[in-house]
C-alpha atoms as a PDB file:
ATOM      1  CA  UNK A   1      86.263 100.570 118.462  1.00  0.00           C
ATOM      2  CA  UNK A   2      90.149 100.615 118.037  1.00  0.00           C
ATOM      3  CA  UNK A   3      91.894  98.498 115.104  1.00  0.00           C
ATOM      4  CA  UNK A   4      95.353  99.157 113.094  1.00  0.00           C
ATOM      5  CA  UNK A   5      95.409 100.302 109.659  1.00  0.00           C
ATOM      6  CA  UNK A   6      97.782 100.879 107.101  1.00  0.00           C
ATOM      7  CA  UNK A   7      97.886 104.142 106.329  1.00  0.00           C
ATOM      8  CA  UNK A   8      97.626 106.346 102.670  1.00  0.00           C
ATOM      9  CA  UNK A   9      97.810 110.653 103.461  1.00  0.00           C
ATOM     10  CA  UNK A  10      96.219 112.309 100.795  1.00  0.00           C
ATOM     11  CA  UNK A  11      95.847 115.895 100.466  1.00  0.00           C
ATOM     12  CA  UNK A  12      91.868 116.142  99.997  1.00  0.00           C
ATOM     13  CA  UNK A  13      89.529 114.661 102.593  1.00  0.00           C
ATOM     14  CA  UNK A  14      87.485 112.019 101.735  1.00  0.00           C
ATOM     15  CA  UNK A  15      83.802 111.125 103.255  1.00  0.00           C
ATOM     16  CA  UNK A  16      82.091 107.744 104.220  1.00  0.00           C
ATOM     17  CA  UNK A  17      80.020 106.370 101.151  1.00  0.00           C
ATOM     18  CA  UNK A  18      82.073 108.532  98.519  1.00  0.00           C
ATOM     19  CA  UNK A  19      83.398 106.772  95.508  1.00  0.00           C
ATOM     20  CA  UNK A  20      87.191 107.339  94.996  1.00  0.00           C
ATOM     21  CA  UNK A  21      89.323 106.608  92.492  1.00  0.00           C
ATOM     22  CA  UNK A  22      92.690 106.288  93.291  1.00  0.00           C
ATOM     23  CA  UNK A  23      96.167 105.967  90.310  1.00  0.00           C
ATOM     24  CA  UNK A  24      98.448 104.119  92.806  1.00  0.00           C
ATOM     25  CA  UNK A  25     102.285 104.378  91.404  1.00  0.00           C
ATOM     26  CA  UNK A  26     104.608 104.978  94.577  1.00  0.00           C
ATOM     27  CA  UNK A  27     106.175 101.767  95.546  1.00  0.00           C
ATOM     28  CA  UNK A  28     105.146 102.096  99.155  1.00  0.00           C
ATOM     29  CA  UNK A  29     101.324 102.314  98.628  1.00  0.00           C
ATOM     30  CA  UNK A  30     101.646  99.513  95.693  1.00  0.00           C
ATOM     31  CA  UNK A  31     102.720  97.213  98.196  1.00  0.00           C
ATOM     32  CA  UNK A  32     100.011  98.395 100.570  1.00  0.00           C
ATOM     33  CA  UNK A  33      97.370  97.977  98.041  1.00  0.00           C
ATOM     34  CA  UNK A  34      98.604  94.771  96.857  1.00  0.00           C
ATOM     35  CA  UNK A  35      98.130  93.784 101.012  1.00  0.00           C
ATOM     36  CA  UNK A  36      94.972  95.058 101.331  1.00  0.00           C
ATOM     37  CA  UNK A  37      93.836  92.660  98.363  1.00  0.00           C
ATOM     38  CA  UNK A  38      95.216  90.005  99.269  1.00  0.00           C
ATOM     39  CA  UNK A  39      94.076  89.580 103.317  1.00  0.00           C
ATOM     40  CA  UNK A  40      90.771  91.488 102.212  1.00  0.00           C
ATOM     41  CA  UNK A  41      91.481  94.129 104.616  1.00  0.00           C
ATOM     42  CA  UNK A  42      90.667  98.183 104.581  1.00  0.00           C
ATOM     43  CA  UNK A  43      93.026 101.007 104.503  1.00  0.00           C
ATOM     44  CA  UNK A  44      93.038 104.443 106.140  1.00  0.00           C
ATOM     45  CA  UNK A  45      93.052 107.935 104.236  1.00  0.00           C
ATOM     46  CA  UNK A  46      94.246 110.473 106.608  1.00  0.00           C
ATOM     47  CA  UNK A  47      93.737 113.990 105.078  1.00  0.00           C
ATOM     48  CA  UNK A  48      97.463 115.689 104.515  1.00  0.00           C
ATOM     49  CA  UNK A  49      96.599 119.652 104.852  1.00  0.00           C
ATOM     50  CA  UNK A  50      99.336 122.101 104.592  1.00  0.00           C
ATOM     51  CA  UNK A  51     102.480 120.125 104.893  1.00  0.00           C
ATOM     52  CA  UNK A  52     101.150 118.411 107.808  1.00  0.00           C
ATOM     53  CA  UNK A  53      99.044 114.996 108.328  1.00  0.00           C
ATOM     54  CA  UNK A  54      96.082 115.600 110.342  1.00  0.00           C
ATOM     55  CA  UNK A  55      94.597 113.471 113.190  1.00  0.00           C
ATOM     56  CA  UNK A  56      91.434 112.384 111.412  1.00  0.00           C
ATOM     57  CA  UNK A  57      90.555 109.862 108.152  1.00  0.00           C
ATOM     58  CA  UNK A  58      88.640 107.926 106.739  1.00  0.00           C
ATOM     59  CA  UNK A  59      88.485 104.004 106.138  1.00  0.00           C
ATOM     60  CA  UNK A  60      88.217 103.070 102.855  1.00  0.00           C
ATOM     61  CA  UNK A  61      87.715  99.518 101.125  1.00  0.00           C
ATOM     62  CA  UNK A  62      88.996  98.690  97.175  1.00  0.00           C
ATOM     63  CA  UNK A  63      85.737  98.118  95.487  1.00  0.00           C
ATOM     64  CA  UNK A  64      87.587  97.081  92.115  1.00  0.00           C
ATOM     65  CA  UNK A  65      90.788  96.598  90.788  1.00  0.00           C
ATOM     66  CA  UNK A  66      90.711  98.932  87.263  1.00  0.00           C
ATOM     67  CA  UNK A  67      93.664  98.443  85.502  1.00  0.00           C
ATOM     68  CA  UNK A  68      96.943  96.819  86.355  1.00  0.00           C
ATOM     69  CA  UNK A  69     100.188  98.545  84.233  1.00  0.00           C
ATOM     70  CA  UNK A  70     103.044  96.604  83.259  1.00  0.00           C
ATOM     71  CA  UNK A  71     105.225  98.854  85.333  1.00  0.00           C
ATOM     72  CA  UNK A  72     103.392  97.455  88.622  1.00  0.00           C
ATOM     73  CA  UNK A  73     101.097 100.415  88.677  1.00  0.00           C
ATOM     74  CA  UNK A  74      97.300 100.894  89.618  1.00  0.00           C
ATOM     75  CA  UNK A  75      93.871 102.506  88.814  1.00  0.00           C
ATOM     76  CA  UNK A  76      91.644 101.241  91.376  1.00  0.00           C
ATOM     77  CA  UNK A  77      87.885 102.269  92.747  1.00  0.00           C
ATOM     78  CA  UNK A  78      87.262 102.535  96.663  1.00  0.00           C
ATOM     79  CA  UNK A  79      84.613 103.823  98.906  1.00  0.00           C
ATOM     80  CA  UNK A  80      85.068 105.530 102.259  1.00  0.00           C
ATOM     81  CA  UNK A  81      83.460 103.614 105.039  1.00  0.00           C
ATOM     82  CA  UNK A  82      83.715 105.265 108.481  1.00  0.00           C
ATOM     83  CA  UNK A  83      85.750 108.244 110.042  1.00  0.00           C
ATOM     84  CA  UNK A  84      88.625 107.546 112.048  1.00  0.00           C
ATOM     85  CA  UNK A  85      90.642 109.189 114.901  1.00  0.00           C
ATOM     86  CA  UNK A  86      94.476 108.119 114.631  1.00  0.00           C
ATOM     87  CA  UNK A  87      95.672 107.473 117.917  1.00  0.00           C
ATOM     88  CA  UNK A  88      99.236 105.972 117.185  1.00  0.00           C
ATOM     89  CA  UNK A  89     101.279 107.042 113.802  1.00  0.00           C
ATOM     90  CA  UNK A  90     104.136 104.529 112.472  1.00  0.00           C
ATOM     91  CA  UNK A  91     106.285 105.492 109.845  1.00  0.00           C
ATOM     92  CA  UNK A  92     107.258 102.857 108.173  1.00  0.00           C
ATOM     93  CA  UNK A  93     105.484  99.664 109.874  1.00  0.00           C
ATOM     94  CA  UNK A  94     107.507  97.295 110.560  1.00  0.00           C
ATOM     95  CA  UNK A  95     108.572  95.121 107.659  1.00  0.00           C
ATOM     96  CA  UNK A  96     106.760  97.172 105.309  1.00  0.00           C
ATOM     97  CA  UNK A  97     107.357 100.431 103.255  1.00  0.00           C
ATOM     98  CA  UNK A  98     103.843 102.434 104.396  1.00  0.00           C
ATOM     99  CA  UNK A  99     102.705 103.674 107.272  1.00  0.00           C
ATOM    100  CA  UNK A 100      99.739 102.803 109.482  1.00  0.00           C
ATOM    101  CA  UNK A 101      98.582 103.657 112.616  1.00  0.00           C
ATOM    102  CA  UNK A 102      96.590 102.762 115.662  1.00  0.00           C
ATOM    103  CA  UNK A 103      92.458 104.394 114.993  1.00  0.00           C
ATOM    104  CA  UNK A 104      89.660 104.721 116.937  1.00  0.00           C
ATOM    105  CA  UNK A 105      86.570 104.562 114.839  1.00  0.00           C
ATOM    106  CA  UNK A 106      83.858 106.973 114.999  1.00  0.00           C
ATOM    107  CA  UNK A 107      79.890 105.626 114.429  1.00  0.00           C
ATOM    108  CA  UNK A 108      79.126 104.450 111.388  1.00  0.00           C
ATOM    109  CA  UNK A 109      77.556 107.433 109.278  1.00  0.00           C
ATOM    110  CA  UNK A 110      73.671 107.597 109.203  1.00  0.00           C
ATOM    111  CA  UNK A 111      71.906 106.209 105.939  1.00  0.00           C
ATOM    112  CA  UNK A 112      69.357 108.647 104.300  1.00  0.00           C
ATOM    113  CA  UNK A 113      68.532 111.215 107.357  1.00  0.00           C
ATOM    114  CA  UNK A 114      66.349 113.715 106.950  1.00  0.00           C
ATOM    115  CA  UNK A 115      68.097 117.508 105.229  1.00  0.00           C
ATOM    116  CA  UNK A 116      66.900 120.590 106.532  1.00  0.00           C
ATOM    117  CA  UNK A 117      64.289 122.460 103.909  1.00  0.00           C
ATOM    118  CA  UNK A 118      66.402 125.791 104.355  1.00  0.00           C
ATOM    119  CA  UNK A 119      69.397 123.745 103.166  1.00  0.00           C
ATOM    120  CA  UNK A 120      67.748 122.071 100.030  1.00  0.00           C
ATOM    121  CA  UNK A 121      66.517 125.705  99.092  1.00  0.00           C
ATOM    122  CA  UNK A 122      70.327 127.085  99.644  1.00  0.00           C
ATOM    123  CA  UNK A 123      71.350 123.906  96.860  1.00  0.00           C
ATOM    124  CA  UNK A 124      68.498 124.743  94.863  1.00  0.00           C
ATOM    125  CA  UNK A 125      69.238 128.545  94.727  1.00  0.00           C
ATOM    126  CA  UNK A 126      72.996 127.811  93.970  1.00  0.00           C
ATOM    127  CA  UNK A 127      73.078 125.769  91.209  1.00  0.00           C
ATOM    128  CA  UNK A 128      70.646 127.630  89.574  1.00  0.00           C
ATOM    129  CA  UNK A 129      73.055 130.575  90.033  1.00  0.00           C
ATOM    130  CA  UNK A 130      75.833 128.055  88.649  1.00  0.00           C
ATOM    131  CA  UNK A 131      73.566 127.387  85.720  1.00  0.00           C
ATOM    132  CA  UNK A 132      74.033 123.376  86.455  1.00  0.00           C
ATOM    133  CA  UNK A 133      71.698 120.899  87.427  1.00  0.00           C
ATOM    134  CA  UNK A 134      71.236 119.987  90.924  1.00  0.00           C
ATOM    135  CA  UNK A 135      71.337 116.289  90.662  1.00  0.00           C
ATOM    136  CA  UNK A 136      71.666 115.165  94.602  1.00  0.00           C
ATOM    137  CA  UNK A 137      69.619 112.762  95.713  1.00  0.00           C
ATOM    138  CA  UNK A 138      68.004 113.169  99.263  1.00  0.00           C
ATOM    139  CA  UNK A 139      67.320 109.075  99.435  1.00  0.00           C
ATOM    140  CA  UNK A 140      70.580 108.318  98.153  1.00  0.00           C
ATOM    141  CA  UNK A 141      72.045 105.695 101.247  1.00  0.00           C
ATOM    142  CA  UNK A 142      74.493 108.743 101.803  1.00  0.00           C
ATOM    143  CA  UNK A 143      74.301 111.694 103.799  1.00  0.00           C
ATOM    144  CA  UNK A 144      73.609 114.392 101.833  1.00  0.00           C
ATOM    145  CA  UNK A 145      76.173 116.802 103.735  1.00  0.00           C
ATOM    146  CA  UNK A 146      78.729 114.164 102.093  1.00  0.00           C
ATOM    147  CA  UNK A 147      77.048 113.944  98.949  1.00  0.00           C
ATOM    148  CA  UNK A 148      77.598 117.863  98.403  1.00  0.00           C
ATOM    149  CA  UNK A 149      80.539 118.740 100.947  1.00  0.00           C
ATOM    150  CA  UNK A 150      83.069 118.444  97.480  1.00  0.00           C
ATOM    151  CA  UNK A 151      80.557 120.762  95.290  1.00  0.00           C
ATOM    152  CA  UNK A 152      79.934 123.825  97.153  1.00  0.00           C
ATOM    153  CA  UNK A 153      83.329 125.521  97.229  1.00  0.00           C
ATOM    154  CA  UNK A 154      84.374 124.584 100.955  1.00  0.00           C
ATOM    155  CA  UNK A 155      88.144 124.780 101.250  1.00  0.00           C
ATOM    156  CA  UNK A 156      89.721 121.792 101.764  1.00  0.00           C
ATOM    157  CA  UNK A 157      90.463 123.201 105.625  1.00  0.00           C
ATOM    158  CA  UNK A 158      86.430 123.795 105.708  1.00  0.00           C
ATOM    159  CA  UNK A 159      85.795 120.105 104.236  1.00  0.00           C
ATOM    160  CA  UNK A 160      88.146 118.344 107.016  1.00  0.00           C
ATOM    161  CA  UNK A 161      86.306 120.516 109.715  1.00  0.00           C
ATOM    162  CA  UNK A 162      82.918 118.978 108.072  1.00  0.00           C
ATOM    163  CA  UNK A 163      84.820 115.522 108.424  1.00  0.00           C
ATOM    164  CA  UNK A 164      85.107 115.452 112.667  1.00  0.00           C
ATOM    165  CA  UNK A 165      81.476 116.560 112.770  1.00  0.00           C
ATOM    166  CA  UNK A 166      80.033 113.331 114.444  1.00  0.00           C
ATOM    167  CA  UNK A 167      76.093 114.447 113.708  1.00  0.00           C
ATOM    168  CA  UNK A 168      74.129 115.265 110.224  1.00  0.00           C
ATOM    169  CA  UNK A 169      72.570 117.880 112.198  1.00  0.00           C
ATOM    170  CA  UNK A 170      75.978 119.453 112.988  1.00  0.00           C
ATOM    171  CA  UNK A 171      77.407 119.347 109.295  1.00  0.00           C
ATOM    172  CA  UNK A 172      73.921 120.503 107.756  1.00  0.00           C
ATOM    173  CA  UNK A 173      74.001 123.203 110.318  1.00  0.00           C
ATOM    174  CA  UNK A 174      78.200 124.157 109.407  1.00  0.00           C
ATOM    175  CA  UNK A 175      77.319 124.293 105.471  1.00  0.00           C
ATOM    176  CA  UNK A 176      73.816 126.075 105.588  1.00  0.00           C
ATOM    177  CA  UNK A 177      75.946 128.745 107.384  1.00  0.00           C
ATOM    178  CA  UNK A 178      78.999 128.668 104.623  1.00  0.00           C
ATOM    179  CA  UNK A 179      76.103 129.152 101.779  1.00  0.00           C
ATOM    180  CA  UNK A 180      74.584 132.136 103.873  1.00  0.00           C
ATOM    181  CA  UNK A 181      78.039 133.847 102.960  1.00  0.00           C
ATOM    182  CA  UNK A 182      78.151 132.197  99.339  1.00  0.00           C
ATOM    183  CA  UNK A 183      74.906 132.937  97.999  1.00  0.00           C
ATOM    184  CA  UNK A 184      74.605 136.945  98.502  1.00  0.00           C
ATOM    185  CA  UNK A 185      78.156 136.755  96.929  1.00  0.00           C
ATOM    186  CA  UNK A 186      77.112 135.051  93.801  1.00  0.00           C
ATOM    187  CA  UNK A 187      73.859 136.700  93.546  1.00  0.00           C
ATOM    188  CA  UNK A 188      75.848 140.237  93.376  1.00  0.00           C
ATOM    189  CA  UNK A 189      77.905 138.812  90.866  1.00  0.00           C
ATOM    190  CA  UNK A 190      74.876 137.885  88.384  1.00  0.00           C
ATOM    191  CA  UNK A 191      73.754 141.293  88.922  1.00  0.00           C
ATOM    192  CA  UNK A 192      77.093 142.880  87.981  1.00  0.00           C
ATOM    193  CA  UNK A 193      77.629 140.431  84.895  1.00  0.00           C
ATOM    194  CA  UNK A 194      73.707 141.306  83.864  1.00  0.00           C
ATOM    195  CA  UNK A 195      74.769 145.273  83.803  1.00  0.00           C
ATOM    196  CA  UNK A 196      77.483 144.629  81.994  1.00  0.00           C
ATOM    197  CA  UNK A 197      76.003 143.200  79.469  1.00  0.00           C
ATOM    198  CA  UNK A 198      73.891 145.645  79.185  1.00  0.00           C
ATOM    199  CA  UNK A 199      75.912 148.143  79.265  1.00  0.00           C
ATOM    200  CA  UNK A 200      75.915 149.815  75.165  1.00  0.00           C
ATOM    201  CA  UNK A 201      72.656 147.964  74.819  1.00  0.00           C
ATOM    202  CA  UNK A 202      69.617 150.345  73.369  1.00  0.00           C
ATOM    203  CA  UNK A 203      67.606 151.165  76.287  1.00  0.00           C
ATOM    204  CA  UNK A 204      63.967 152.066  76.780  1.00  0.00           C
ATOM    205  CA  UNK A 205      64.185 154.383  79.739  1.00  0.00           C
ATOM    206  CA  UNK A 206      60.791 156.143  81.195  1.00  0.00           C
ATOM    207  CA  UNK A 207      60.720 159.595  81.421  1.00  0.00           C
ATOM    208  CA  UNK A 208      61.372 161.136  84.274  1.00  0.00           C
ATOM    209  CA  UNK A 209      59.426 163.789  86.104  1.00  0.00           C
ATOM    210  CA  UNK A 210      60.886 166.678  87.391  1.00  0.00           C
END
């Protein structure tokens, strides 16, 4: 499906279903958010990496308006809705101060599919290592690649590679692999932090024969 959107770059990459909260201040994406409120219309997030905007997004709608300022300034909530491929870039649009941009629209993302065990064991075993609590929620109406792709320490490069992944199965697969490298990593660490502390310690060693 191909439709025109008004157009936001961001540097950071943001997924279907995520919650985003956005302090909008530049007069160009003021008047685009003021647009998108009043036709009731979505707006495209392209992911800005390095200097340079990139040729996917994501569709996002404004959930809530937060706070108004006197100054014309914004706090709003959104929520990503589908991946995009930009097929035509205008800078400005016509008549307006943004950009936008002729998309193609990818499938919408799948609701709830099933995570590979090895995966939930990789979470599992990391935050435990992290000493936080692993609060994802495999029923949440979310993929879970998405719900974790921001909280596993994938580059922003690595998240917008996770982005163009059309499957569950393919992103699952591409961050199971990233932990393989993680985990050993951290686990060495814990070991190296546990001798040093340690280290000066009393210590009740067992003889030695020899």
């Amino acid at each position: 499906m191909q439709k025109f959107l008004p157009l936001f770059p961001l540097n950071l990459v943001v997924f279907p279903l995520e919650d985003l909260n956005l302090h909008i201040f530049e007069p160009r994406y003021r008047q685009l958010i003021k647009d998108a409120i009043q036709q009731d219309s979505t707006f495209g997030i392209p992911a800005f990496i390095e200097g340079k905007m990139q040729g996917f997004g994501t569709e996002v709608k404004i959930t809530s308006v937060y706070k108004v300022y006197d100054d014309g300034r914004m706090d709003i909530k959104t929520q990503g809705v589908r991946v995009f491929r930009i097929l035509d870039f205008q800078n400005p649009i016509d008549g307006k101060l943004y950009a936008g941009g002729e998309v193609e629209a990818l499938k919408d993302p799948e609701i709830t599919p099933p995570v590979f065990p090895k995966l939930l064991e990789q979470i599992n075993d990391l935050y435990l290592l992290l000493g936080e609590d692993n609060k994802f929620n495999v029923q949440k109406p979310q993929p879970y690649s998405f719900q974790i792709a921001h909280k596993i320490g994938l580059s922003i490069e690595k998240e917008y590679e996770l982005l163009k992944m059309p499957t569950e199965a393919e992103r699952q697969a591409y961050i199971s692999k990233h932990l393989e490298k993680v985990l050993p990593v951290l686990q060495e660490l814990e070991r190296t932090k546990e001798r040093i502390r340690m280290n000066g310690h009393f210590k009740n060693l067992d003889p030695l024969n020899f």
